[in-house]
C-alpha atoms as a PDB file:
ATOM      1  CA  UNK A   1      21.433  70.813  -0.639  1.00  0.00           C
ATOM      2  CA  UNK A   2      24.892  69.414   0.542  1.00  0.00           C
ATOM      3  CA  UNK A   3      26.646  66.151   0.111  1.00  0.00           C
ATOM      4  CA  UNK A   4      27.161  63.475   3.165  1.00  0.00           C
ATOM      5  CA  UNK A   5      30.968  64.288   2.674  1.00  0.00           C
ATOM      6  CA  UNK A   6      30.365  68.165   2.931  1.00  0.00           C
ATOM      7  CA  UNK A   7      28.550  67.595   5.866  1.00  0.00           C
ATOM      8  CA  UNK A   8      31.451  65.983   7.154  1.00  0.00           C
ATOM      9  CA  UNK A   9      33.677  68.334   6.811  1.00  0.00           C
ATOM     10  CA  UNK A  10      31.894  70.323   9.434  1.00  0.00           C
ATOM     11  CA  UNK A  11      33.693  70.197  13.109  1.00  0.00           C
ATOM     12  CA  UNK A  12      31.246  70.355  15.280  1.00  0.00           C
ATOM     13  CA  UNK A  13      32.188  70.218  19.160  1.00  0.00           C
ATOM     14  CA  UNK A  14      30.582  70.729  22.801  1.00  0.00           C
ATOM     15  CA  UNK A  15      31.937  73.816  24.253  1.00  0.00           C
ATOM     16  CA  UNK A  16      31.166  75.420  27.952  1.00  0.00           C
ATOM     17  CA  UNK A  17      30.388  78.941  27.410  1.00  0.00           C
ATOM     18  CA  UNK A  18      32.791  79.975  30.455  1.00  0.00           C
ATOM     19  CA  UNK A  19      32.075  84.260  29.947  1.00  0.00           C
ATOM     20  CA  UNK A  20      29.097  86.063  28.154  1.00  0.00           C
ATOM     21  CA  UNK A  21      29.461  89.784  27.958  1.00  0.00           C
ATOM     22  CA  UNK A  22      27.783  92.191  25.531  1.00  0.00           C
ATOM     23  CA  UNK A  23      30.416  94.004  22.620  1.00  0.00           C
ATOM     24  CA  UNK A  24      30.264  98.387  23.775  1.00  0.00           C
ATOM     25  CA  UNK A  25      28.483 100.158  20.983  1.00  0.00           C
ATOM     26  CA  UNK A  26      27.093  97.084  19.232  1.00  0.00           C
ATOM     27  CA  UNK A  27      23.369  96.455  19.826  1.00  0.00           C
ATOM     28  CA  UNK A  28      23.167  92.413  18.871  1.00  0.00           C
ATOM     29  CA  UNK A  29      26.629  91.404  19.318  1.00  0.00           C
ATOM     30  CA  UNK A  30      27.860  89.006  22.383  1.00  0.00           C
ATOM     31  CA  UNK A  31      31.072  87.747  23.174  1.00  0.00           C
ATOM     32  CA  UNK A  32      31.734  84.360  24.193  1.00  0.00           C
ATOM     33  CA  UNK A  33      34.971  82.619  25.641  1.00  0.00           C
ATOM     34  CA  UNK A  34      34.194  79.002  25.252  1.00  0.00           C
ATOM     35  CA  UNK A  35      36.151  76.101  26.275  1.00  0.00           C
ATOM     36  CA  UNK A  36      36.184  73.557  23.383  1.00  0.00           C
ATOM     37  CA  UNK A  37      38.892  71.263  24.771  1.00  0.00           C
ATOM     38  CA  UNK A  38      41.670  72.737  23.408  1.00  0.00           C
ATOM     39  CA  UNK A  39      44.403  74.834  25.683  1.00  0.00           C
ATOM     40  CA  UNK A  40      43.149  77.956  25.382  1.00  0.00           C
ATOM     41  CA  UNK A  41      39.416  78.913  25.157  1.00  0.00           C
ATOM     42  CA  UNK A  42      37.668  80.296  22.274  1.00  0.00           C
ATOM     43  CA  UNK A  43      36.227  83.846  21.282  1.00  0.00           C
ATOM     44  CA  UNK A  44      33.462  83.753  19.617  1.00  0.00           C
ATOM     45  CA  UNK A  45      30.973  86.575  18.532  1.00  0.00           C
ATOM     46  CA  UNK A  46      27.513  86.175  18.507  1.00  0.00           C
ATOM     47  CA  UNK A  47      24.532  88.164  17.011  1.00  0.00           C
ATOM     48  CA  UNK A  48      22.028  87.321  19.829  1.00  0.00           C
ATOM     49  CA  UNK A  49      22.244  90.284  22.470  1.00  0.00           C
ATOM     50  CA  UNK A  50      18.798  90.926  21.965  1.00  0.00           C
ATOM     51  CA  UNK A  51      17.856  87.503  22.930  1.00  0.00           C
ATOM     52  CA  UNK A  52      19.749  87.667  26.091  1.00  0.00           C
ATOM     53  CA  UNK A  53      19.459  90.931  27.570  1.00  0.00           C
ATOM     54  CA  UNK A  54      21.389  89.788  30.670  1.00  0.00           C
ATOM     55  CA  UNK A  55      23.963  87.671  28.716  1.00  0.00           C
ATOM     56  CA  UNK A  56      25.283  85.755  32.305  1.00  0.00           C
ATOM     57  CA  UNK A  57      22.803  83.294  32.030  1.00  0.00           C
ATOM     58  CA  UNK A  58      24.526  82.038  29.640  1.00  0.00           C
ATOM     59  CA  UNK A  59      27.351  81.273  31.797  1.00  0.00           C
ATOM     60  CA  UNK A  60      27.991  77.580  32.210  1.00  0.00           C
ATOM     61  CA  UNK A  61      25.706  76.627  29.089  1.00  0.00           C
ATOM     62  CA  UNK A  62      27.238  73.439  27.057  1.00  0.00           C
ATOM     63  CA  UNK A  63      26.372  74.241  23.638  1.00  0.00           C
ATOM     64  CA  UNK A  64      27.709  72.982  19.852  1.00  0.00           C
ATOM     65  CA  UNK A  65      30.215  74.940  18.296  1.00  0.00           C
ATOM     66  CA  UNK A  66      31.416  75.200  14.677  1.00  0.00           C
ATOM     67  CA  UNK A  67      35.023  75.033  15.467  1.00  0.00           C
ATOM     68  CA  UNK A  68      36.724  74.753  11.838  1.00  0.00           C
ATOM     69  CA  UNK A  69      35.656  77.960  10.571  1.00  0.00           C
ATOM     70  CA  UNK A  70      38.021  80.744   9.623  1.00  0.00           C
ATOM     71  CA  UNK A  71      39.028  83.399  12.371  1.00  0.00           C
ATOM     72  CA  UNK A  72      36.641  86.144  10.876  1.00  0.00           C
ATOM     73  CA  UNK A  73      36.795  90.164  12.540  1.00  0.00           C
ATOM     74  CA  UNK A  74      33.638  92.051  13.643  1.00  0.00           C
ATOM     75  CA  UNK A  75      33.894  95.229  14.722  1.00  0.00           C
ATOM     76  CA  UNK A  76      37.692  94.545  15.545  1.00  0.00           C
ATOM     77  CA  UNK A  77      37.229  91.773  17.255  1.00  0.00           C
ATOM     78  CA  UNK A  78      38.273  88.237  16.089  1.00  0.00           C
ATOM     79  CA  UNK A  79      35.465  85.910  16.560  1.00  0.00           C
ATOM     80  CA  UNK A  80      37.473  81.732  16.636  1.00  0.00           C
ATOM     81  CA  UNK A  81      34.359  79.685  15.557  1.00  0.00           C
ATOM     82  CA  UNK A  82      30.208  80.046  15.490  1.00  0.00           C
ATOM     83  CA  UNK A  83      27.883  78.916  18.336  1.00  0.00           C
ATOM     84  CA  UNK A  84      25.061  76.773  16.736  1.00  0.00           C
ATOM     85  CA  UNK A  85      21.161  77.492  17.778  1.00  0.00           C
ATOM     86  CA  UNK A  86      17.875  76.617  17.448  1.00  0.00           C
ATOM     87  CA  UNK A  87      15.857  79.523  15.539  1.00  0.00           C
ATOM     88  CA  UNK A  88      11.971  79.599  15.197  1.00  0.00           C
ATOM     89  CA  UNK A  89       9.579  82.470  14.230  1.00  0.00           C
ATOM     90  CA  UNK A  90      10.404  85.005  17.101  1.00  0.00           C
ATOM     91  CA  UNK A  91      12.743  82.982  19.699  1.00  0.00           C
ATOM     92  CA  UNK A  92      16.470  81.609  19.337  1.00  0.00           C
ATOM     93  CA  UNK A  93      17.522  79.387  22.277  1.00  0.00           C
ATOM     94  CA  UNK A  94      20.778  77.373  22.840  1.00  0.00           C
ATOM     95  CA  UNK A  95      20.761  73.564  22.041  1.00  0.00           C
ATOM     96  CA  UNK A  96      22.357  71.895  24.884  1.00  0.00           C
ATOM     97  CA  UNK A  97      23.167  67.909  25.466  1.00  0.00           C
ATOM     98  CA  UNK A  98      20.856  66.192  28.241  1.00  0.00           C
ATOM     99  CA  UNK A  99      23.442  66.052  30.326  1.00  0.00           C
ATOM    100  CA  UNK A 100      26.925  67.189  30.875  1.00  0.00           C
ATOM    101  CA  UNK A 101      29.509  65.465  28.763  1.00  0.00           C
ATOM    102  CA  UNK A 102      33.308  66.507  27.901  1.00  0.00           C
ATOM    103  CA  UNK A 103      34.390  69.311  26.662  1.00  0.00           C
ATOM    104  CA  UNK A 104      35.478  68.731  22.854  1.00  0.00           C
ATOM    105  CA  UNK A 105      33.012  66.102  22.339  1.00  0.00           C
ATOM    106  CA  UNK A 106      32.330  65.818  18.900  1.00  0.00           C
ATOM    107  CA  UNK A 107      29.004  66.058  17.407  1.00  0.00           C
ATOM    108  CA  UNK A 108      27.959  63.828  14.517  1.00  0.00           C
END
């Protein structure tokens, strides 16, 4: 369990996934540019290759982002941030608003 005020420390924000393209020589890894709102986009790495097999569909998605993390490197690459899903017993799909909103909305 976590406070309320831990909780709040978390930034989440709606991001468009603007690229998708799987990492060379890394079977689950994606990389994302995403733009949060801020002047330049994101990179983010995800571990969900095997859920996308063709990761363009993902292209144009508005999903939550963790956006207060530390830069962290995975296999060389820096990933800016984590791309929060919903995960179930043999699926993982992208939580997206029911409409489109602005970039860098926060989520609460």
């Amino acid at each position: 369990m976590i406070t309320f005020d831990e909780f709040k420390k978390a930034e989440i924000k709606i991001g468009t996934i603007l690229s998708a393209e799987k990492v060379p020589e890394a079977d689950r890894l994606l990389k994302l540019m995403i733009n949060i709102g801020e002047e330049n986009p994101r990179q983010i790495l995800s571990g969900i290759a095997e859920y996308y097999p063709d990761p363009a569909v993902l292209v144009g998605k508005q999903v939550p982002v963790l956006a207060n993390l530390p830069p962290r490197t995975i296999r060389g690459i820096e990933s800016q941030g984590m791309v929060l899903y919903a995960v179930g017993e043999g699926f993982l799909t992208t939580v997206e608003p029911s409409r489109e909103i602005p970039v860098g909305t926060n989520v609460q």
